[in-house]
PDB file of N, CA and C in Angstrom:
ATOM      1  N   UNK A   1       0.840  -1.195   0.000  1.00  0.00           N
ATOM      2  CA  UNK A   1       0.000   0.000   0.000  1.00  0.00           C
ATOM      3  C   UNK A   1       0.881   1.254   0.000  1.00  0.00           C
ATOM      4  N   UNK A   2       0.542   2.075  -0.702  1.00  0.00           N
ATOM      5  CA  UNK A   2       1.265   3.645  -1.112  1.00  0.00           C
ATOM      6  C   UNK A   2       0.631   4.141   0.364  1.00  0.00           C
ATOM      7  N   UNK A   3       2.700   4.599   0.896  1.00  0.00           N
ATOM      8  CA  UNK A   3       1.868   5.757   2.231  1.00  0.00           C
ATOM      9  C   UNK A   3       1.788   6.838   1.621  1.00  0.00           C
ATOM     10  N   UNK A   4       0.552   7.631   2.403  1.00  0.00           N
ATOM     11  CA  UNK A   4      -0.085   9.017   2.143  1.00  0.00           C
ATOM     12  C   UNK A   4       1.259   9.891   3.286  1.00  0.00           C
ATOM     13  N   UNK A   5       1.926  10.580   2.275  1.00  0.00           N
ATOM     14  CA  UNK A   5       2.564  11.877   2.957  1.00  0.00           C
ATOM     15  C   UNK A   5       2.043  13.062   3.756  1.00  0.00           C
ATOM     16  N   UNK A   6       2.369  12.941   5.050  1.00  0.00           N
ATOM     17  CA  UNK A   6       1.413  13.703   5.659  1.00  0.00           C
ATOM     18  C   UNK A   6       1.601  15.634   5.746  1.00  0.00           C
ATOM     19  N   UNK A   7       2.149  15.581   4.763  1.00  0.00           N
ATOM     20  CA  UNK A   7       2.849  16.857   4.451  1.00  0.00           C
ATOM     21  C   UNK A   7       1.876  17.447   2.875  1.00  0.00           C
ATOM     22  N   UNK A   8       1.428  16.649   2.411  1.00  0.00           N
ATOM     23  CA  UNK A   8       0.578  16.611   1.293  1.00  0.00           C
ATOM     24  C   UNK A   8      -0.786  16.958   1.706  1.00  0.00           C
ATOM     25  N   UNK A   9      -1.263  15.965   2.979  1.00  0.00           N
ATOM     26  CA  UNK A   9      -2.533  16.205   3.987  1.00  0.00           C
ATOM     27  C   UNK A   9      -2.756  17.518   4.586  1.00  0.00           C
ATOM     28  N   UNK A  10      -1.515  17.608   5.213  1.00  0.00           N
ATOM     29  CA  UNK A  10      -1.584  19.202   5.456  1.00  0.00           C
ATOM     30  C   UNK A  10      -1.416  20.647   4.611  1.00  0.00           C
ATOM     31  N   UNK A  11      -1.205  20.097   3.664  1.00  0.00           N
ATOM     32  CA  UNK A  11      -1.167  21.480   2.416  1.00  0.00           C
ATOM     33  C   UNK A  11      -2.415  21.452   1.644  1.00  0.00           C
ATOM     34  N   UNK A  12      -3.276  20.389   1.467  1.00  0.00           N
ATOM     35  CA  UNK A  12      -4.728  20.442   0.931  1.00  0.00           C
ATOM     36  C   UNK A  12      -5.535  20.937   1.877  1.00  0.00           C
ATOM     37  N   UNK A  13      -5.309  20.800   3.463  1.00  0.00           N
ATOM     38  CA  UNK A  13      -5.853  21.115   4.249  1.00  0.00           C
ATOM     39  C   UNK A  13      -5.968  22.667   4.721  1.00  0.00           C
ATOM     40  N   UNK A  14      -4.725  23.431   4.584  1.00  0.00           N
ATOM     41  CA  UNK A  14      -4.070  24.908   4.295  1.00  0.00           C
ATOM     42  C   UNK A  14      -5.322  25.020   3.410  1.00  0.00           C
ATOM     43  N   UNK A  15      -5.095  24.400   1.792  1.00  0.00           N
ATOM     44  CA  UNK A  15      -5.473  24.386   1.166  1.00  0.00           C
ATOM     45  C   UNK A  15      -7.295  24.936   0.749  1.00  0.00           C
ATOM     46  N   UNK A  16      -7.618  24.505   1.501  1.00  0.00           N
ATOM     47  CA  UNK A  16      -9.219  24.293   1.508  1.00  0.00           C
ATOM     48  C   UNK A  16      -9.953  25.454   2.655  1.00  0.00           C
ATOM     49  N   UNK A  17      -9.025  25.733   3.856  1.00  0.00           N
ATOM     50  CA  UNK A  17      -8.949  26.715   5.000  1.00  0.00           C
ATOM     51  C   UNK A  17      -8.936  28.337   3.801  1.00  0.00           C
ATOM     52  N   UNK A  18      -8.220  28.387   3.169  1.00  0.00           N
ATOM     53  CA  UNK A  18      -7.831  29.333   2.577  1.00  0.00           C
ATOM     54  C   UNK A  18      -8.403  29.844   1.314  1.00  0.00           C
ATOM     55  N   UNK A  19      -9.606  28.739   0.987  1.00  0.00           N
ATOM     56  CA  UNK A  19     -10.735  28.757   0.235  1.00  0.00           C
ATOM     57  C   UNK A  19     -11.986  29.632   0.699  1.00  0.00           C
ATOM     58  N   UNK A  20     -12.008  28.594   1.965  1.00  0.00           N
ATOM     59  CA  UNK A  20     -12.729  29.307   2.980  1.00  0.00           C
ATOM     60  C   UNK A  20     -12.738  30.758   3.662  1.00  0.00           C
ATOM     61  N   UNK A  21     -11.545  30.878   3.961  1.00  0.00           N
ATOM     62  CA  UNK A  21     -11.686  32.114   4.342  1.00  0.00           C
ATOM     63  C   UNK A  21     -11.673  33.331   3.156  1.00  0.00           C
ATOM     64  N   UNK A  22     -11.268  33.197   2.231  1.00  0.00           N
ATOM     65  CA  UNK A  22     -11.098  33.683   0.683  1.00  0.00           C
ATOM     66  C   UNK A  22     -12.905  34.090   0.410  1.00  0.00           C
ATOM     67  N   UNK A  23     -13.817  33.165   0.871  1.00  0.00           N
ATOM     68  CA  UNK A  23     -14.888  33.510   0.445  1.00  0.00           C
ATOM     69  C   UNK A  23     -15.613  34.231   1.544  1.00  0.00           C
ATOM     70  N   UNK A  24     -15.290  34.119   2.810  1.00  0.00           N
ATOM     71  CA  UNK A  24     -15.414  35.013   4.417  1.00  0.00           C
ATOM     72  C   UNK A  24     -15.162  36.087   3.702  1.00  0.00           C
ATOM     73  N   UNK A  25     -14.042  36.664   3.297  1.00  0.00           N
ATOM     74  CA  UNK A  25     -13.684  38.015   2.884  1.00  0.00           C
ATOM     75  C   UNK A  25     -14.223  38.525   1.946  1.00  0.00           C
ATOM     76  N   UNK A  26     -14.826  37.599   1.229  1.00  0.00           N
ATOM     77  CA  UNK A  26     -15.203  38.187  -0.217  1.00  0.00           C
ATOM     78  C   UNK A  26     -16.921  38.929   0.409  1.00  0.00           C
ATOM     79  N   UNK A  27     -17.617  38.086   1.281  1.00  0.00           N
ATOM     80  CA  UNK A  27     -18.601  38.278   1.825  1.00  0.00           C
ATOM     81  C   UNK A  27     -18.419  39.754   2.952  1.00  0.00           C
ATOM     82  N   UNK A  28     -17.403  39.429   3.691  1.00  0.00           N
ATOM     83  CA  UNK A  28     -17.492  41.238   4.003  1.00  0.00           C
ATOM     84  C   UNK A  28     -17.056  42.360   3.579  1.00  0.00           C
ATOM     85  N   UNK A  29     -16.696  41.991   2.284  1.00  0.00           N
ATOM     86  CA  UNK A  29     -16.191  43.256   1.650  1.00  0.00           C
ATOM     87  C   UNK A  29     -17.420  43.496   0.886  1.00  0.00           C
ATOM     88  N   UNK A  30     -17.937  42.606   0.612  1.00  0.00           N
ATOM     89  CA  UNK A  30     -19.186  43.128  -0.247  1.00  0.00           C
ATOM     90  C   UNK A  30     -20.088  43.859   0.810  1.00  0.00           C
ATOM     91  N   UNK A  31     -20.333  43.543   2.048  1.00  0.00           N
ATOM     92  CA  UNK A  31     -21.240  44.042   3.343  1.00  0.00           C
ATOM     93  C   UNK A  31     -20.599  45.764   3.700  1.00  0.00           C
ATOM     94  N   UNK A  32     -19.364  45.420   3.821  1.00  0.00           N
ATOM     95  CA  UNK A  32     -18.872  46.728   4.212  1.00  0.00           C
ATOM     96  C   UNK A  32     -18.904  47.520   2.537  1.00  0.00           C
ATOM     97  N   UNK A  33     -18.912  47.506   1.682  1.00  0.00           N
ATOM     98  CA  UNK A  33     -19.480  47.939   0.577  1.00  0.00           C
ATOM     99  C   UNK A  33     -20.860  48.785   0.604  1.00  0.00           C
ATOM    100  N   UNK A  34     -21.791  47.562   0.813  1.00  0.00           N
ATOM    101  CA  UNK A  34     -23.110  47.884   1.328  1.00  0.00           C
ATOM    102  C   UNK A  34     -23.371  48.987   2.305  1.00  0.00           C
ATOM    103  N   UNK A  35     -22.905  49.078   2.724  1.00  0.00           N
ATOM    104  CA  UNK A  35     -22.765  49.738   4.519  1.00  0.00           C
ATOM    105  C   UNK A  35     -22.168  51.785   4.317  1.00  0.00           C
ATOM    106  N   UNK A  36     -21.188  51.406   3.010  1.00  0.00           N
ATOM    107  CA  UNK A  36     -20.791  52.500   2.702  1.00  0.00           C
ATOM    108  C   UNK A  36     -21.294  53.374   1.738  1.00  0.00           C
ATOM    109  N   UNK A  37     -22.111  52.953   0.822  1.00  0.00           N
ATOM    110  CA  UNK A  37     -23.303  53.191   0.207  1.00  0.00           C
ATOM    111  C   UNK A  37     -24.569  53.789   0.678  1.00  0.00           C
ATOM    112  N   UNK A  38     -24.707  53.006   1.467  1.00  0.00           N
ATOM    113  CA  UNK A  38     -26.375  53.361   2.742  1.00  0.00           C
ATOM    114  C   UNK A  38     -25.574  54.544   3.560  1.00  0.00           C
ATOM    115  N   UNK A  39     -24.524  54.147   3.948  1.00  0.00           N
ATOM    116  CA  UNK A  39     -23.915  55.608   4.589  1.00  0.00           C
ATOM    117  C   UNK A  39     -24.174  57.128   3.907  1.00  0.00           C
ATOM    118  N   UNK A  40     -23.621  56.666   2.867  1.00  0.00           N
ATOM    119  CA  UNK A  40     -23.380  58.043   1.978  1.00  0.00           C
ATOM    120  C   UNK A  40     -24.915  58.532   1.675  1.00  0.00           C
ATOM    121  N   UNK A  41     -26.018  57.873   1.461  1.00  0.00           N
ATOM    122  CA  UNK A  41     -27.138  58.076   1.058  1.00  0.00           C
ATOM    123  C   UNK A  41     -27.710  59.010   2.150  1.00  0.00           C
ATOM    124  N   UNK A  42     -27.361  58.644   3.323  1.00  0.00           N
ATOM    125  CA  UNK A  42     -28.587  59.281   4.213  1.00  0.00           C
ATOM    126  C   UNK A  42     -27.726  60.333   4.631  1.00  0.00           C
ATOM    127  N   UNK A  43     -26.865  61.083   3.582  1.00  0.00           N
ATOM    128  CA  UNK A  43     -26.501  62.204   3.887  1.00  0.00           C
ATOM    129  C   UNK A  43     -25.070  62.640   4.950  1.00  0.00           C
TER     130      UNK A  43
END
């Protein structure tokens, strides 16, 4: 049986974390977007 390198495990794992948070950010930048818009509106 082929061993799994556990150095491989942990870089898909980086990997997938960094997906994640990639789309966290993408979501409050669009909010704080939002936020700065409605700001400006009410003067």
């Amino acid at each position: 049986m082929e061993q799994v390198n556990p150095l491989a495990q942990q870089v898909a794992a980086q990997e997938r974390e960094i997906q994640r948070l990639r789309q966290k950010l993408k979501e409050a930048e669009t909010i704080i977007e939002f936020q700065k818009k409605s700001r400006n509106s009410w003067g």
